[in-house]
C-alpha atoms as a PDB file:
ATOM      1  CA  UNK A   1       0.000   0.000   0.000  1.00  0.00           C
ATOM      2  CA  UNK A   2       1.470   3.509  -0.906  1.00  0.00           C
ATOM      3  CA  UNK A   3       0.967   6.094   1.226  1.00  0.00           C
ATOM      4  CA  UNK A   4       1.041   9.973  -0.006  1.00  0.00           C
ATOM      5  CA  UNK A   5       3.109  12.228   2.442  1.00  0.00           C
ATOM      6  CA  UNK A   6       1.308  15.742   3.078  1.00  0.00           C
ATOM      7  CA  UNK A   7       4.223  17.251   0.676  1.00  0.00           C
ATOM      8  CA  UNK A   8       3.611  14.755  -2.061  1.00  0.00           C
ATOM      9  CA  UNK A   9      -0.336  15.914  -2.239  1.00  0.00           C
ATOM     10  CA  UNK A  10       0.893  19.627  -1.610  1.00  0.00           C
ATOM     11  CA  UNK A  11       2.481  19.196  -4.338  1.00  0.00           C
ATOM     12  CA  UNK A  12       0.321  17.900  -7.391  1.00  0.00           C
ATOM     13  CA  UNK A  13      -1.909  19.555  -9.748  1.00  0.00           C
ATOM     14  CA  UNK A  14      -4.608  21.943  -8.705  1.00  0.00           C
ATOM     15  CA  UNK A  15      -8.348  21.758  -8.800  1.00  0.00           C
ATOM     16  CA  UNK A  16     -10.257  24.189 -11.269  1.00  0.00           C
ATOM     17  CA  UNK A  17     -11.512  27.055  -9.943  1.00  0.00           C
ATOM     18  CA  UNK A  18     -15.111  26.864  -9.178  1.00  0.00           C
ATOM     19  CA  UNK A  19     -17.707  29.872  -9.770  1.00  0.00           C
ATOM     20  CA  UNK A  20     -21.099  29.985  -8.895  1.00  0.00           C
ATOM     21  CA  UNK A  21     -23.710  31.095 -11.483  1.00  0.00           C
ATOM     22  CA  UNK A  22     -27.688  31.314 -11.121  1.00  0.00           C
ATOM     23  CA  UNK A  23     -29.567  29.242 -13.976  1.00  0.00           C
ATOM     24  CA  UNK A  24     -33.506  28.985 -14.690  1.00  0.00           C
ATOM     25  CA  UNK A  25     -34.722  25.180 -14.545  1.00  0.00           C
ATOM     26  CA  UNK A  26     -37.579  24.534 -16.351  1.00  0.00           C
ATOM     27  CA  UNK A  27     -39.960  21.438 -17.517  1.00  0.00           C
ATOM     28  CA  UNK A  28     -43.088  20.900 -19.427  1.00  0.00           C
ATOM     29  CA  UNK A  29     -45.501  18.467 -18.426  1.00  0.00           C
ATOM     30  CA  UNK A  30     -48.742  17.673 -20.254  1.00  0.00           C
ATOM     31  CA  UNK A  31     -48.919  21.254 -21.540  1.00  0.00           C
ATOM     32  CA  UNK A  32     -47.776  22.278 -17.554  1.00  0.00           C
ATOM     33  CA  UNK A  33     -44.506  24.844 -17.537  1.00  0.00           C
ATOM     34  CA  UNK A  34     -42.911  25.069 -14.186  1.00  0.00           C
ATOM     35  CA  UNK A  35     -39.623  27.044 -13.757  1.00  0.00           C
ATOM     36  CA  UNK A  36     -37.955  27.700 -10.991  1.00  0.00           C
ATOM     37  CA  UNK A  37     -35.590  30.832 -11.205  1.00  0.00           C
ATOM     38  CA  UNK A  38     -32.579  31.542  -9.568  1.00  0.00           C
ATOM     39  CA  UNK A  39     -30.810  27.943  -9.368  1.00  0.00           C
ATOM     40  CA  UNK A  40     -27.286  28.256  -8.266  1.00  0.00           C
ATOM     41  CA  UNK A  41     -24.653  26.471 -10.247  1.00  0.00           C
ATOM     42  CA  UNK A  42     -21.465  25.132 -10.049  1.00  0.00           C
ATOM     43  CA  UNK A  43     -19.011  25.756 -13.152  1.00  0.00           C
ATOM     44  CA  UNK A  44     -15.355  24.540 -13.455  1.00  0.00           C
ATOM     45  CA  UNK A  45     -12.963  27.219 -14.697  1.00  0.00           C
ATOM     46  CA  UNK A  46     -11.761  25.987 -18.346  1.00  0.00           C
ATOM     47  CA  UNK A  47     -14.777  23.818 -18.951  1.00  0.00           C
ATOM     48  CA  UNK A  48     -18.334  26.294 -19.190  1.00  0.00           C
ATOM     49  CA  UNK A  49     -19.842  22.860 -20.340  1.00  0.00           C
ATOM     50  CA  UNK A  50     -19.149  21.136 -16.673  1.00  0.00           C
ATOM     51  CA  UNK A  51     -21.760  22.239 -14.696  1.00  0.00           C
ATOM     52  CA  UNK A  52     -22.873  20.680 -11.218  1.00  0.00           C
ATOM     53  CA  UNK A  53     -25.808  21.087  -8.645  1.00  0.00           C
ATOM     54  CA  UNK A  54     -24.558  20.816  -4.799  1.00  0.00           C
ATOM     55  CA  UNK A  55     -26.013  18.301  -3.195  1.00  0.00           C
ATOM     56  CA  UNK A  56     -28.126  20.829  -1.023  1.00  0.00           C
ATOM     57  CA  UNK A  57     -29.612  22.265  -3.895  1.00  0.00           C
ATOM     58  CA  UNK A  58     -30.595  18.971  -5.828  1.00  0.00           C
ATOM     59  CA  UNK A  59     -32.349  17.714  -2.901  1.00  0.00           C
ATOM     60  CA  UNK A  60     -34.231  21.148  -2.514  1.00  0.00           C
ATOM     61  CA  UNK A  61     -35.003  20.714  -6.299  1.00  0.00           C
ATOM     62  CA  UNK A  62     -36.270  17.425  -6.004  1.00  0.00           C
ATOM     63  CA  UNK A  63     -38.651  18.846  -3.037  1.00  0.00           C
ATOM     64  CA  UNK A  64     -39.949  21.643  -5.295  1.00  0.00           C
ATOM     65  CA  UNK A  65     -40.465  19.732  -8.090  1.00  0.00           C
ATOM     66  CA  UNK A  66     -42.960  17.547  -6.162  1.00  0.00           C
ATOM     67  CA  UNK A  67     -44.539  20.202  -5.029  1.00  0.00           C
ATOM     68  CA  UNK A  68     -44.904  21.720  -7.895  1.00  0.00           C
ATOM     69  CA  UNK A  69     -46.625  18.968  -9.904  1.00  0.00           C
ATOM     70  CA  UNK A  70     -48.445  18.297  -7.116  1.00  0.00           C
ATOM     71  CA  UNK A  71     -49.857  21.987  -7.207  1.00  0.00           C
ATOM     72  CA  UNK A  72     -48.862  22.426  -3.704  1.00  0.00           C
ATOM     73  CA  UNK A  73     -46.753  25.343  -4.583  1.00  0.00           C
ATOM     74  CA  UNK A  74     -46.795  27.632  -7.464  1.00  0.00           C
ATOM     75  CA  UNK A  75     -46.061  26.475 -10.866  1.00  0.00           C
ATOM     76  CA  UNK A  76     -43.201  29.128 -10.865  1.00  0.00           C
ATOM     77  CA  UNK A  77     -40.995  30.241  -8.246  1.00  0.00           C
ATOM     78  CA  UNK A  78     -37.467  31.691  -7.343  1.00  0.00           C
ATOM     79  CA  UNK A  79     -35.266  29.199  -5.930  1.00  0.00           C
ATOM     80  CA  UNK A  80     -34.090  32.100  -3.345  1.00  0.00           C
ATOM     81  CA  UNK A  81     -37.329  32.741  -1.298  1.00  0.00           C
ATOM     82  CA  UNK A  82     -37.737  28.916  -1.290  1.00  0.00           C
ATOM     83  CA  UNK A  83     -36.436  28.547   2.378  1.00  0.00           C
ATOM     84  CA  UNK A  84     -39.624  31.153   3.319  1.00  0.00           C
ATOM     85  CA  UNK A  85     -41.957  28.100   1.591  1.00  0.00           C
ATOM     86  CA  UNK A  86     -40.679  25.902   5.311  1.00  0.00           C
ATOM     87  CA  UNK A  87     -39.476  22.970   3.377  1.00  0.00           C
END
C-alpha cells in the first residue's frame, strides 16, 4: 500500500476554480410549464460545459419539483425565497 506524504499531495496539480452562477430550470408536463428561477450552479474554470448542482440544492429541487406537480406550490418560483416556503 502507498501512502502519499502531506508534501507529495501539496504538491500535485490543482483543482479548477469553481464559480457559482444562477440558472432557470424549467420542464413541461402535459402542456404544464414550471420554472424555478434563480438555481445556483457550479461551473469549473476551463470547462463552461461542466456544470454541477450541490447536493443541497438537488435535494431542494427534487422537493420543489414535487410540489410543484403536485400543485402544492406555485407552478413558478425563485429558488431564493424557497427557504420562506418551510421545506
Amino acid at each position: 500500500m502507498t501512502v502519499l506524504a502531506p508534501q507529495k499531495v501539496r504538491g500535485g496539480p490543482s483543482m479548477p476554480k469553481e464559480n457559482t452562477i444562477l440558472k432557470d430550470v424549467t420542464w413541461e408536463i402535459d402542456q404544464q410549464l414550471y420554472v424555478i428561477h434563480n438555481v445556483p450552479v457550479n461551473v469549473y474554470e476551463g470547462d463552461v460545459n461542466d456544470r454541477t448542482y450541490s447536493s443541497e440544492t438537488t435535494l431542494k429541487l427534487l422537493l420543489l419539483k414535487d410540489l410543484m406537480e403536485s400543485a402544492e406550490i406555485p407552478s413558478e418560483i425563485d429558488y431564493s425565497k424557497a427557504d420562506a416556503l418551510k421545506l
